[in-house]
C-alpha atoms as a PDB file:
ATOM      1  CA  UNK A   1     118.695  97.544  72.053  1.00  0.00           C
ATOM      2  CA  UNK A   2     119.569 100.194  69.518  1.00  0.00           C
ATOM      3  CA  UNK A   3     115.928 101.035  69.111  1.00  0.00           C
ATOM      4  CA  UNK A   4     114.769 100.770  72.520  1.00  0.00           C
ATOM      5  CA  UNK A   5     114.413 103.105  75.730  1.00  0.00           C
ATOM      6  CA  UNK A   6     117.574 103.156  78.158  1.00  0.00           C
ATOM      7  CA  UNK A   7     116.325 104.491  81.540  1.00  0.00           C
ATOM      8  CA  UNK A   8     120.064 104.632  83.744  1.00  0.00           C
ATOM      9  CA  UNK A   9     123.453 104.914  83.330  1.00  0.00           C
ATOM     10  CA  UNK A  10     126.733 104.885  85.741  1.00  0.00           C
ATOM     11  CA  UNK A  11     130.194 105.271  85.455  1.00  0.00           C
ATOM     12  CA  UNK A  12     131.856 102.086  86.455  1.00  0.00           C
ATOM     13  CA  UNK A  13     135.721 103.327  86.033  1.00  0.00           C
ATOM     14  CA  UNK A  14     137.195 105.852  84.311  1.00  0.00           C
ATOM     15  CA  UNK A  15     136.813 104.583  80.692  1.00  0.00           C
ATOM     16  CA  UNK A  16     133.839 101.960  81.331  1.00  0.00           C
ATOM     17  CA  UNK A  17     130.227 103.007  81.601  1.00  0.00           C
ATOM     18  CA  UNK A  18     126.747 100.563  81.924  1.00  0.00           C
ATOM     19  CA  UNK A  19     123.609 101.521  81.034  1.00  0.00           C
ATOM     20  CA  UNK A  20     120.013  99.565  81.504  1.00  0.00           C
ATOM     21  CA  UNK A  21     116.547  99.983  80.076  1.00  0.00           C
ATOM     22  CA  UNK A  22     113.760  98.379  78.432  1.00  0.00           C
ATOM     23  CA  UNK A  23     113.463  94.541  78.117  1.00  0.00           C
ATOM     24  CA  UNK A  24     115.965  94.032  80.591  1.00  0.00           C
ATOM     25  CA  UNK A  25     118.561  95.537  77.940  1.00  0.00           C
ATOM     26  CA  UNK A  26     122.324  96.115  79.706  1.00  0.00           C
ATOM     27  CA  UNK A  27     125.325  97.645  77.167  1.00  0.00           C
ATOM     28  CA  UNK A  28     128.710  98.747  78.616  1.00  0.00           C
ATOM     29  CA  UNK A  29     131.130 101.071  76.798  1.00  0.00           C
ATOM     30  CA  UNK A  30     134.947 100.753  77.604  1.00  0.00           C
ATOM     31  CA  UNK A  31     135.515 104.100  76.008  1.00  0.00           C
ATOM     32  CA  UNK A  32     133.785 106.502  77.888  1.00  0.00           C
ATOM     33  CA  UNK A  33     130.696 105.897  75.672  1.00  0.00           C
ATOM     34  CA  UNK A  34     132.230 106.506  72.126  1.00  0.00           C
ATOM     35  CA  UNK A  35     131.070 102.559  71.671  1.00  0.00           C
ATOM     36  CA  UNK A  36     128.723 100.099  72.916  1.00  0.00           C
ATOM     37  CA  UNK A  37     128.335  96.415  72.746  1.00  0.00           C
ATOM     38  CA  UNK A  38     125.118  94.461  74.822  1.00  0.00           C
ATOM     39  CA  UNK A  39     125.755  91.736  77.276  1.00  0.00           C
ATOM     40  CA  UNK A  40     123.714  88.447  77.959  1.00  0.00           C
ATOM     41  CA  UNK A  41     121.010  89.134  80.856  1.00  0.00           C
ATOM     42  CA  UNK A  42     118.760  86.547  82.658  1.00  0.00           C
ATOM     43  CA  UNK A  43     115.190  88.419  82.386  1.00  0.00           C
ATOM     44  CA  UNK A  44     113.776  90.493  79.724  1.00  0.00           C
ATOM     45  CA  UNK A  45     111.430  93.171  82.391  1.00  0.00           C
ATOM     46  CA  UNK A  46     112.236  96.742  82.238  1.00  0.00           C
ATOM     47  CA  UNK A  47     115.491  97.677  84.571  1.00  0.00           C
ATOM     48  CA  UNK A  48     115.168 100.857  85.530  1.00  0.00           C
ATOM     49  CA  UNK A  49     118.195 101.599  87.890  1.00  0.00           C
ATOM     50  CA  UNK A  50     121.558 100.902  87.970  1.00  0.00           C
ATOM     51  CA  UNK A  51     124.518 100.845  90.871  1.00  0.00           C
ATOM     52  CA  UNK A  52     127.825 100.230  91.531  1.00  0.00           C
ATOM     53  CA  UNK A  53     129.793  99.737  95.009  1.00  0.00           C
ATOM     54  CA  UNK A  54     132.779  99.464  93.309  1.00  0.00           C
ATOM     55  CA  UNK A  55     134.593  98.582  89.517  1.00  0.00           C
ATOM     56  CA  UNK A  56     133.280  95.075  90.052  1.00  0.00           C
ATOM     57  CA  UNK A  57     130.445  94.940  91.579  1.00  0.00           C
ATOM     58  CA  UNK A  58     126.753  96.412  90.936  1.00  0.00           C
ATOM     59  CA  UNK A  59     123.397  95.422  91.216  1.00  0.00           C
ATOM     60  CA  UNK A  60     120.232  96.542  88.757  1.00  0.00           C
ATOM     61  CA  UNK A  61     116.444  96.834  89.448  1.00  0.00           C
ATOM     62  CA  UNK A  62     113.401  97.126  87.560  1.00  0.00           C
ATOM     63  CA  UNK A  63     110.075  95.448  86.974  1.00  0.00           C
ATOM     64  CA  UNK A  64     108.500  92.761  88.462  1.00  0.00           C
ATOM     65  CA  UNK A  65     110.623  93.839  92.025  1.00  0.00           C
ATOM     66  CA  UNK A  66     113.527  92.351  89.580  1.00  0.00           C
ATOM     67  CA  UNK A  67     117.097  92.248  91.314  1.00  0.00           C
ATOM     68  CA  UNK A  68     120.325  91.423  89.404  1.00  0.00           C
ATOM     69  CA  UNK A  69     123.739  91.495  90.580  1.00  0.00           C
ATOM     70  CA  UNK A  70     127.294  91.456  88.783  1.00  0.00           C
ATOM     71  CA  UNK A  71     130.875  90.323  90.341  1.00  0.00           C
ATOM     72  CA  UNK A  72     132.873  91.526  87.276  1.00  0.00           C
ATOM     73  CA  UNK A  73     131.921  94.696  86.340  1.00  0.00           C
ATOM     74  CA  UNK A  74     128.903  93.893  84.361  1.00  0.00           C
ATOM     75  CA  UNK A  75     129.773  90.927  81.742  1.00  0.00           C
ATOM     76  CA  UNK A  76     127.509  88.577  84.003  1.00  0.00           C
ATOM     77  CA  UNK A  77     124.076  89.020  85.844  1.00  0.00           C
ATOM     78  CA  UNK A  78     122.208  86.336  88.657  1.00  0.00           C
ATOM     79  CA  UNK A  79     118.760  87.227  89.456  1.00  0.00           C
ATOM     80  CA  UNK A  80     118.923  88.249  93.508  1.00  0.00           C
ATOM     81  CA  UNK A  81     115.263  88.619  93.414  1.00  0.00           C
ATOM     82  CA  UNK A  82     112.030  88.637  91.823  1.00  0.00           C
ATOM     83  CA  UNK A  83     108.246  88.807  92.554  1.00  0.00           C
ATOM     84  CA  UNK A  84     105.198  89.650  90.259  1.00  0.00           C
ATOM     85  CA  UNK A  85     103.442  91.857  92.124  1.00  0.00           C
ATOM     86  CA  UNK A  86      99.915  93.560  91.326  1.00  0.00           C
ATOM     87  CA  UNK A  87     100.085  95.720  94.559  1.00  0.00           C
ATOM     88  CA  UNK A  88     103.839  96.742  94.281  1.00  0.00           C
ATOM     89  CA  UNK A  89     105.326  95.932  90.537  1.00  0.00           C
ATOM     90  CA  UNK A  90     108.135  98.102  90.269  1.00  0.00           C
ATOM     91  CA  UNK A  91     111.828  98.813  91.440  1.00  0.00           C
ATOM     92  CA  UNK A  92     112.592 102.531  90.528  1.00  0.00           C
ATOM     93  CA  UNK A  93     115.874 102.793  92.001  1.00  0.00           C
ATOM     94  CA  UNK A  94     118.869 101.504  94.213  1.00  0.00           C
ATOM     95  CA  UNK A  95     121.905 101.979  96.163  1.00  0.00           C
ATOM     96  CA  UNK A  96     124.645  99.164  96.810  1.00  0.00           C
ATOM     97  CA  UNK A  97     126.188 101.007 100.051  1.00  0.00           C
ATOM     98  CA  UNK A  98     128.425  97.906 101.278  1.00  0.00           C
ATOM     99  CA  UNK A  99     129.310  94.875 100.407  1.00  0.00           C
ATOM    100  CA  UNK A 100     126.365  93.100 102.362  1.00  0.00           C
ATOM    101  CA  UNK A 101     123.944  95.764 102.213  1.00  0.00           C
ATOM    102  CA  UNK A 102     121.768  97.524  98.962  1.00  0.00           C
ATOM    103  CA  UNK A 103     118.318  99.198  99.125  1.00  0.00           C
ATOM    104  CA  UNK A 104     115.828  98.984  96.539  1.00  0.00           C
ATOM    105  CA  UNK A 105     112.889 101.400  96.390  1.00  0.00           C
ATOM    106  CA  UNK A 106     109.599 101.626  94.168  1.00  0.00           C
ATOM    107  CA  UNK A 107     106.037 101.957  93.302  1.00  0.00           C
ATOM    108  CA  UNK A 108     103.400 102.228  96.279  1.00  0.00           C
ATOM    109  CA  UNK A 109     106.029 101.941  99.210  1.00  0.00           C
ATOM    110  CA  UNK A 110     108.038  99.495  98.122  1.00  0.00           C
ATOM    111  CA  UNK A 111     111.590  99.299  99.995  1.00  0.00           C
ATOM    112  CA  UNK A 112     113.475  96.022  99.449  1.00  0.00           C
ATOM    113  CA  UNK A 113     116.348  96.053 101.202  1.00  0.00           C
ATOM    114  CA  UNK A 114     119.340  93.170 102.287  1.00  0.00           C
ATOM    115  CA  UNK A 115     121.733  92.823 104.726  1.00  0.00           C
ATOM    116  CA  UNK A 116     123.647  89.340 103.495  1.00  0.00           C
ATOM    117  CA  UNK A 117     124.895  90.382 100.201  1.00  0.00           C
ATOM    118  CA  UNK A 118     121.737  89.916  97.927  1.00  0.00           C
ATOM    119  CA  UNK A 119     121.226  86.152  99.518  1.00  0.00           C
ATOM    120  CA  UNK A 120     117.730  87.107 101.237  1.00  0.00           C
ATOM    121  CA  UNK A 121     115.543  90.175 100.599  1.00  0.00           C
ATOM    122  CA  UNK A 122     113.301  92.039 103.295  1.00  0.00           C
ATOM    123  CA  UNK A 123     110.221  94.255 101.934  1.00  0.00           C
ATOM    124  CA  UNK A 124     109.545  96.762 104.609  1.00  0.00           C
ATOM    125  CA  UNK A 125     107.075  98.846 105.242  1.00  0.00           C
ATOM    126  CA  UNK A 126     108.270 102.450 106.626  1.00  0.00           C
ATOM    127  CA  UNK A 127     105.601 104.033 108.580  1.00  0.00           C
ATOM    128  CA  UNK A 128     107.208 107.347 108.406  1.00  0.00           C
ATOM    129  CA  UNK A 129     106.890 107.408 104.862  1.00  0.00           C
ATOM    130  CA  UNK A 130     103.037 106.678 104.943  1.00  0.00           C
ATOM    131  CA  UNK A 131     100.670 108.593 103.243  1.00  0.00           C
ATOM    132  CA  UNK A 132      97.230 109.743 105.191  1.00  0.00           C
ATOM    133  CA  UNK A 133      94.611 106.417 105.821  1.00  0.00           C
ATOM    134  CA  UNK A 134      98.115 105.003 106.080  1.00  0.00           C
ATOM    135  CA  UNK A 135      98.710 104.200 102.301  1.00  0.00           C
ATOM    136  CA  UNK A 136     101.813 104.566 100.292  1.00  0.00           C
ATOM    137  CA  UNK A 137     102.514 106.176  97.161  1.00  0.00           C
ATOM    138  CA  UNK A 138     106.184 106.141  94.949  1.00  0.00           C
ATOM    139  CA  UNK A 139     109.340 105.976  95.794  1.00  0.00           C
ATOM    140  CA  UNK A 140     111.162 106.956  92.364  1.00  0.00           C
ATOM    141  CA  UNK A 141     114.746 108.010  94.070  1.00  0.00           C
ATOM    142  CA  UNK A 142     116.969 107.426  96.379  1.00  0.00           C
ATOM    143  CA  UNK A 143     120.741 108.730  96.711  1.00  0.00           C
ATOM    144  CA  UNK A 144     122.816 108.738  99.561  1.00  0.00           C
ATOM    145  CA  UNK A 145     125.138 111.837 100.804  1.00  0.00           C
ATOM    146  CA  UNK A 146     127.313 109.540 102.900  1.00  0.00           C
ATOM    147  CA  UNK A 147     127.375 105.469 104.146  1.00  0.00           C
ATOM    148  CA  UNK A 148     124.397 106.581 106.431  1.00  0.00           C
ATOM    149  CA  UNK A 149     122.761 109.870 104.940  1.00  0.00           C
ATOM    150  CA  UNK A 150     120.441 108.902 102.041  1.00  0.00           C
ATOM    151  CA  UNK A 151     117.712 110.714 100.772  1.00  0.00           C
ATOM    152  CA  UNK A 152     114.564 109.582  99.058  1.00  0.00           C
ATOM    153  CA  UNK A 153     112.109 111.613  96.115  1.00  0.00           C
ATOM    154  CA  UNK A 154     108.565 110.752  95.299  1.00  0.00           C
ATOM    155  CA  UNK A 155     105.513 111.633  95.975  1.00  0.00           C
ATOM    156  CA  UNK A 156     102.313 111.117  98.288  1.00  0.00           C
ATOM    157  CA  UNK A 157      98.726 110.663  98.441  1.00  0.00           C
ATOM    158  CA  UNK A 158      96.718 113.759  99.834  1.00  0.00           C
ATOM    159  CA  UNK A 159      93.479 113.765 101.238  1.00  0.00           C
ATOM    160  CA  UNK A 160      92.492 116.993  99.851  1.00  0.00           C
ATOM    161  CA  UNK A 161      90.364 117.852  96.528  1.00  0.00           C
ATOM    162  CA  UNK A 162      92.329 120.052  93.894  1.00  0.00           C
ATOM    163  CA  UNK A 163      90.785 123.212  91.301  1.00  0.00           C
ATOM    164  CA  UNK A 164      88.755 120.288  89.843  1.00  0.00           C
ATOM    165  CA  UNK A 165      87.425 118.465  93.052  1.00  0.00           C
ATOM    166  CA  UNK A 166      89.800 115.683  92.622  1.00  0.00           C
ATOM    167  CA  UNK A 167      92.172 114.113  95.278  1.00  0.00           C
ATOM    168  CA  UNK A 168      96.156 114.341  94.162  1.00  0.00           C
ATOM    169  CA  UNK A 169      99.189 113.503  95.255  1.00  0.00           C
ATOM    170  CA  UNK A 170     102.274 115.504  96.008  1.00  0.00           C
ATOM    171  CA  UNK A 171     105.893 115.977  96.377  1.00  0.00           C
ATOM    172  CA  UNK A 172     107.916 113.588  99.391  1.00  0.00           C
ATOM    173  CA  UNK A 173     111.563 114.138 100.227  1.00  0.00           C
ATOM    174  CA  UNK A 174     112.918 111.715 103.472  1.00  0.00           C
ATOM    175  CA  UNK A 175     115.883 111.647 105.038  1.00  0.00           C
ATOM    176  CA  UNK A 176     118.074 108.969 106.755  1.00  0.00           C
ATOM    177  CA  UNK A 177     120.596 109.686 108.800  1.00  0.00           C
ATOM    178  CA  UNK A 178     121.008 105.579 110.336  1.00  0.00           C
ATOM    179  CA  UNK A 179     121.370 104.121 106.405  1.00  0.00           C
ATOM    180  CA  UNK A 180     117.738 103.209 106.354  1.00  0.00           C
ATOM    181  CA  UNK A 181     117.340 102.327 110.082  1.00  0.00           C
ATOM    182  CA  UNK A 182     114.635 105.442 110.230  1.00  0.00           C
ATOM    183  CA  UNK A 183     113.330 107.767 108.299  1.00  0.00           C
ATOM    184  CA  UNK A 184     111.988 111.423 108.734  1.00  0.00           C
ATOM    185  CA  UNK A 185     109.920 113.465 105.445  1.00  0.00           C
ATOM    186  CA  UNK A 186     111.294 117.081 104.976  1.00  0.00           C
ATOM    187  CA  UNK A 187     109.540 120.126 104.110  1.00  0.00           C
ATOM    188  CA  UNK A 188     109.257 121.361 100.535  1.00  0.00           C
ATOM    189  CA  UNK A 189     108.381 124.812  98.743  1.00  0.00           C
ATOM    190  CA  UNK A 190     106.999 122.937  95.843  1.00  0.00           C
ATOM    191  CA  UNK A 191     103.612 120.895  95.639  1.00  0.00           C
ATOM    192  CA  UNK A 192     104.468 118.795  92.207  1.00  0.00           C
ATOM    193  CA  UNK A 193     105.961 115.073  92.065  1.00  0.00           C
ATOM    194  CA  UNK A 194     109.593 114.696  92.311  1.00  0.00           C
ATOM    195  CA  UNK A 195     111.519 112.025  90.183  1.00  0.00           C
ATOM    196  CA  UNK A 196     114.617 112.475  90.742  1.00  0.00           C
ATOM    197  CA  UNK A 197     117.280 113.741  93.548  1.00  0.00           C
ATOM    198  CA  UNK A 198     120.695 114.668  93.646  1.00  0.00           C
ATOM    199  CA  UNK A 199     122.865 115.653  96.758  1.00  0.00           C
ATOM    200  CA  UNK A 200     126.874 116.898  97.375  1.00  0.00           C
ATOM    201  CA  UNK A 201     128.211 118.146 100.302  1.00  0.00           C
ATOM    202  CA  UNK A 202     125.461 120.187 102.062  1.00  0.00           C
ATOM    203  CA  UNK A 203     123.081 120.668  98.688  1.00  0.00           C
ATOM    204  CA  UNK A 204     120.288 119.290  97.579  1.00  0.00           C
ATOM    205  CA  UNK A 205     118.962 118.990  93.885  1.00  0.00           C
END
């Protein structure tokens, strides 16, 4: 792990943090990250996201639509769920907003969500989110404000032919305001990709 890519961190409590990355690779530091040691994990895919509802309690996503959960903070990992997919491979990134409920999102529309604690798995398809013929593009982010305002960065597909006569994709931001129920796209100033998100209080990053 020492010599390989970590893609997310979080701070558990106030001294421990967790990190994941590449070949399924999770460490956790009990000293605010002066130290690290690795812990044993079922899969060896790429995790790319990490969250936590509470000191005990977190879930991780990556590759292959892989879902693992913890009950104690990280030491131990189950696989929740997992699917080799051509048409949608990837988990980019998660939030655990109750104790029953966590939403995954990923590459070419992919929104995994439960309701029953991580027992059974739903892959919707939101058609609010669609690009034009109907398609999807990434989801790389989602964060939520509150328990039912989340927001979601990627990008879409768009039907138009750029400087070089090619057809691109651009920047999506969504918005929830039911905690996933429905979903509306916002307007943005700026035309590129986004990766990432970050709201507080009434901003937006």
């Amino acid at each position: 792990a020492v010599e390989s890519l970590l893609l997310d961190i979080v701070k558990v409590s106030e001294q421990r943090l967790l990190t994941v990355g590449q070949r399924g690779h999770i460490l956790i530091s009990e000293d605010q990250g002066q130290n690290w040691r690795q812990v044993e994990v079922p899969v060896n895919v790429n995790l790319t996201a990490v969250d936590f509802l509470d000191e005990n309690h977190g879930v991780a996503v990556g590759f292959d639509q892989t879902v693992l959960l913890t009950e104690d903070a990280g030491e131990t990992w189950t696989v929740s769920h997992q699917e080799v997919s051509n048409l949608q491979p990837a988990l980019f990134s998660v939030i655990y907003n109750s104790k029953d409920t966590i939403t995954a999102v990923g590459s070419y529309g992919l929104y995994l969500e439960t309701e029953d604690g991580g027992a059974t798995w739903e892959n919707r398809q939101i058609d609010s989110l669609s690009d034009v013929y109907d398609g999807f593009s990434h989801f790389y982010d989602i964060e939520k404000l509150t328990a039912d305002t989340w927001y979601i960065a990627g990008e879409k597909y768009i039907a138009e032919a750029d400087d070089y006569g090619d057809e691109f994709s651009k920047g999506m931001i969504a918005v929830t305001k039911d905690a996933g129920r429905t979903w509306e796209k916002v307007n943005s100033p700026y035309e590129g990709s986004f990766f990432g998100i970050t709201v507080k209080a009434n901003d937006i990053y």
